[in-house]
Protein backbone atom coordinates (compact mmCIF):
# COMPACT_ATOMS: atom_id res chain seq x y z
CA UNK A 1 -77.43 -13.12 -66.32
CA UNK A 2 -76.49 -16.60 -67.32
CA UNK A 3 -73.40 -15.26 -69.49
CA UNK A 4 -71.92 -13.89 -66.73
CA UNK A 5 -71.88 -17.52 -64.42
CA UNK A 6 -69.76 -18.73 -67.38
CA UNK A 7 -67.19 -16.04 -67.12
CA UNK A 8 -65.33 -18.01 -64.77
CA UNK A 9 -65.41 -20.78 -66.79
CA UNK A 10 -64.47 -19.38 -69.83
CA UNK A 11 -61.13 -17.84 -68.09
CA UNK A 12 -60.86 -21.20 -66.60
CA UNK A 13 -60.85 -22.89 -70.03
CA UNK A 14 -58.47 -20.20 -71.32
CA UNK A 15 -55.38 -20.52 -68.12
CA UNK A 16 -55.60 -24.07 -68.77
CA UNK A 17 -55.02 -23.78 -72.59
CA UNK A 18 -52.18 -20.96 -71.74
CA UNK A 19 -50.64 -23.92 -69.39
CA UNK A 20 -50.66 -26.73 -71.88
CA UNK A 21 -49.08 -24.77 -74.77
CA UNK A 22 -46.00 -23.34 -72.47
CA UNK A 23 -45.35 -26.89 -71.10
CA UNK A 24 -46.30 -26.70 -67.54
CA UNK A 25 -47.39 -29.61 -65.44
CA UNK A 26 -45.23 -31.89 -66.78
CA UNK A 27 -45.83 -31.35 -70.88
CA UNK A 28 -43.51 -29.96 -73.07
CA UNK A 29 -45.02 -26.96 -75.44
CA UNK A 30 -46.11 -28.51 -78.67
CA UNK A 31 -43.36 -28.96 -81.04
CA UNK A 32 -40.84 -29.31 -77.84
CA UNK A 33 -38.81 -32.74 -76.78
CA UNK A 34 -38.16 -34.07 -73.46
CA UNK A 35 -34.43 -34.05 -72.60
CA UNK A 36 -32.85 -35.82 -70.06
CA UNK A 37 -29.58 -36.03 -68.76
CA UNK A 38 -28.10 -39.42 -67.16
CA UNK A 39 -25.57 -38.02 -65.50
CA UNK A 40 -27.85 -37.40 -62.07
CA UNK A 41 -25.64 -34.27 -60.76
CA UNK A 42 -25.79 -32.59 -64.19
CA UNK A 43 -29.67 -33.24 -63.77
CA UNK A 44 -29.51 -31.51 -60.72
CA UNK A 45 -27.44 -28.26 -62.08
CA UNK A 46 -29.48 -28.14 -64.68
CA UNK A 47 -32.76 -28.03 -62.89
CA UNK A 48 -31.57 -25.59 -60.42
CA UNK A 49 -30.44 -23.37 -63.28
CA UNK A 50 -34.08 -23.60 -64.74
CA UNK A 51 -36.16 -23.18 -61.61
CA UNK A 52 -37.85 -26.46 -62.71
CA UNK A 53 -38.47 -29.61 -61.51
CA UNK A 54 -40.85 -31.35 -63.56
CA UNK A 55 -39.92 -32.47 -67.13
CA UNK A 56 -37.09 -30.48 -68.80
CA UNK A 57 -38.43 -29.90 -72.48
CA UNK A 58 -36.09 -28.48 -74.97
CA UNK A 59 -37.61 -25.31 -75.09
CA UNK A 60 -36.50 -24.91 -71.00
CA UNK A 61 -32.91 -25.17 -72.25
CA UNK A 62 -33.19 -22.07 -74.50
CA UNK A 63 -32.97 -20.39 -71.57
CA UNK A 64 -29.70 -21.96 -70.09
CA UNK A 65 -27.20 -19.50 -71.33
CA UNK A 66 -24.83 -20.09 -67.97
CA UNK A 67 -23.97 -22.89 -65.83
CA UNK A 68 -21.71 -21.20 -63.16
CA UNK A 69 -21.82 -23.46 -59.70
CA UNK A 70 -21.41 -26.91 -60.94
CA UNK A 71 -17.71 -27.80 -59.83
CA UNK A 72 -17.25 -30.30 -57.18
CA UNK A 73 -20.65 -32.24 -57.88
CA UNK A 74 -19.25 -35.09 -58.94
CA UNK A 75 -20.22 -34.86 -62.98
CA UNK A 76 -18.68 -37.31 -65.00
CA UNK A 77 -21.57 -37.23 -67.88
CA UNK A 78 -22.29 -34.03 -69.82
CA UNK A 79 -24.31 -36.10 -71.98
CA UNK A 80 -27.77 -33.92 -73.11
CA UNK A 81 -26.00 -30.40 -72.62
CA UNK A 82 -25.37 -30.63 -76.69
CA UNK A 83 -29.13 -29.61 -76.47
CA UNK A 84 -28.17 -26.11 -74.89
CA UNK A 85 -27.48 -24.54 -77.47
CA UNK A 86 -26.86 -20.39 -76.33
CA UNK A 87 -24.57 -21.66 -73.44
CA UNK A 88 -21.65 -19.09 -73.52
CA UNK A 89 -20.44 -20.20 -70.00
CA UNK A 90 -19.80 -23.13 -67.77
CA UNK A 91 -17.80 -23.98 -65.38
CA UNK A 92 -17.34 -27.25 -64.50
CA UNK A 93 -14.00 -27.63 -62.54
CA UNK A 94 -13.43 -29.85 -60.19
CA UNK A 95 -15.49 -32.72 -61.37
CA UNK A 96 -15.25 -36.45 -62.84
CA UNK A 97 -15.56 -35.37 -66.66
CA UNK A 98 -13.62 -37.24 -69.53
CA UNK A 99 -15.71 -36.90 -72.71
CA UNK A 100 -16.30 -33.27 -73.77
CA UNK A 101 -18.27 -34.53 -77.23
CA UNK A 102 -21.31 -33.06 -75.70
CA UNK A 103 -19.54 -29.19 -76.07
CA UNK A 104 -18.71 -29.82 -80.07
CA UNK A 105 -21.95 -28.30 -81.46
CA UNK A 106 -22.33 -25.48 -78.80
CA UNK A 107 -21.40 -22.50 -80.92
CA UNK A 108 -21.64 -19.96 -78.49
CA UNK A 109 -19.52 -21.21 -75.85
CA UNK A 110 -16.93 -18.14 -74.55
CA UNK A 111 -15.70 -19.21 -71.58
CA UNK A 112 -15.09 -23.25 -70.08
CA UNK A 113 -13.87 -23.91 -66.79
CA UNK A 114 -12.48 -27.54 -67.27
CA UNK A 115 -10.06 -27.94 -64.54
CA UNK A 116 -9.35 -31.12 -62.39
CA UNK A 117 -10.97 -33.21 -64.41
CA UNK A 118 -10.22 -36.97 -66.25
CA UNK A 119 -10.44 -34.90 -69.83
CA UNK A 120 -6.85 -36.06 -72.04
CA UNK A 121 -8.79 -35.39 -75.04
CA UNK A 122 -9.91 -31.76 -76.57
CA UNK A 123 -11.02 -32.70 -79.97
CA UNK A 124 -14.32 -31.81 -79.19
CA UNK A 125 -13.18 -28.52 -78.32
CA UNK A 126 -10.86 -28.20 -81.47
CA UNK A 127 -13.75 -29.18 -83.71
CA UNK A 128 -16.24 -26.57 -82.23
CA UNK A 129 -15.83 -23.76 -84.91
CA UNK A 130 -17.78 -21.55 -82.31
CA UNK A 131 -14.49 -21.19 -79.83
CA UNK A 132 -12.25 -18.52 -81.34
CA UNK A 133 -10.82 -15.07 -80.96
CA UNK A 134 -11.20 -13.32 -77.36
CA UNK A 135 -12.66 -17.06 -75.84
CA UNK A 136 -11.19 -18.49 -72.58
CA UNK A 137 -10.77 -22.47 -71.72
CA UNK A 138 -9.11 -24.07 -68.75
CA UNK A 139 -7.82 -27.53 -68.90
CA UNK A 140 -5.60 -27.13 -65.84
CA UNK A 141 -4.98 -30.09 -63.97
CA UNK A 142 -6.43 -32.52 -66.39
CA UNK A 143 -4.25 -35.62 -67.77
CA UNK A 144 -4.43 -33.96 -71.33
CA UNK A 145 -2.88 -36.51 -73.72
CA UNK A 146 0.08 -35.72 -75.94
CA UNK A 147 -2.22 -34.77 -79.12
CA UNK A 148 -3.98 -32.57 -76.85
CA UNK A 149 -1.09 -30.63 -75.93
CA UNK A 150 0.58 -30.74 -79.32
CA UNK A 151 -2.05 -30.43 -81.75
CA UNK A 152 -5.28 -29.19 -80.32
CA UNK A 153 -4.18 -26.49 -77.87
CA UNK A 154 -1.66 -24.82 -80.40
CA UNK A 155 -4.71 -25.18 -82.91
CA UNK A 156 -7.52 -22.80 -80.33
CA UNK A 157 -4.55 -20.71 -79.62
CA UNK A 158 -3.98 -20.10 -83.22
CA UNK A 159 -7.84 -18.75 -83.30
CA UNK A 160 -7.37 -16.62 -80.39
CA UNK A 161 -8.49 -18.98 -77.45
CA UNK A 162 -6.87 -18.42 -74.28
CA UNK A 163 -5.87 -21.61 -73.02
CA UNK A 164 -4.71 -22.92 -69.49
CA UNK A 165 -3.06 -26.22 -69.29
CA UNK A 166 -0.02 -27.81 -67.77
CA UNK A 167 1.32 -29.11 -70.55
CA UNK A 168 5.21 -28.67 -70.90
C-alpha cells in the first residue's frame, strides 16, 4: 500500500528529470550553450521561428532550417545566426544589413534573399564553400561595391549560383 502513494512521486521525480535534460524552463540540455543575438529584431525572428521564448540554447537552433518572414524588421545585425548551422533558407530583404560574416560558415545555405539592404560586400558569401551549383542569392538593390560586382559575383556564378544584382 505504501508503494503505491509514491507512484506519483516517482513520475514526478522522473518529468522533472525529462525537463532539465531537454532544456526547458530556462536551461539549456547539458552539453548545450546559450546563444543570443544583439540584434533585437533578429531575436525576435528567431524566437518566433522556434516557438520559444525563454533562453535560446544551441541545441534550439538545430532546428532552424528556414527563416522565411524576416524582411522589413529592421535587422541590421545577423550576428549569432553563424550558430544555425542547417539553415538552407532566409530571406531577409528589405532590412538594414551590411555585414554578411555571420553566413560564411553556414554550409547549407540554398537560397538568400538579400535585397534592399546596406550589403557592398559579398566576401562572406564568396568564401562559403557551401553556396554552389543549383543555389539562388539576391543582392538586388544593395550598394554592392566594385569587388563585389567584379570579383565575387562572377566567382558564385562560376559555381553555379544564381545571382541577382544591379551591377552593370
Amino acid at each position: 500500500m505504501f508503494r503505491h502513494n509514491l507512484i506519483p512521486v516517482w513520475i514526478g521525480i522522473i518529468l522533472l528529470s525529462c525537463m532539465f535534460l531537454m532544456g526547458q524552463g530556462g536551461e539549456c540540455p547539458w552539453g548545450a550553450e546559450v546563444v543570443e543575438f544583439p540584434d533585437p529584431s533578429l531575436d525576435y525572428v528567431i524566437r518566433r521561428e522556434l516557438k520559444k521564448w525563454g533562453n535560446i540554447c544551441t541545441s534550439d537552433l538545430l532546428l532552424v532550417w528556414q527563416i522565411s518572414d524576416s524582411w522589413g524588421y529592421g535587422i541590421s545585425d545577423l550576428s549569432g545566426l553563424e550558430r544555425c548551422k542547417v539553415l538552407f533558407y532566409a530571406n531577409f530583404a528589405y532590412n538594414h544589413i551590411s555585414d554578411l560574416s555571420p553566413l560564411v560558415d553556414l554550409p547549407g545555405l540554398d537560397y538568400l534573399e538579400l535585397q534592399y539592404n546596406q550589403i557592398s560586400d559579398i566576401y562572406p558569401l564568396a568564401e562559403n564553400s557551401g553556396i554552389g551549383d543549383g543555389d539562388d542569392v539576391d543582392l538586388r538593390g544593395n550598394p554592392l561595391g566594385s569587388t563585389s560586382c567584379d570579383v565575387y559575383i562572377p566567382e558564385l556564378e562560376s559555381r553555379g549560383v544564381t545571382v541577382d544584382h544591379d551591377c552593370p
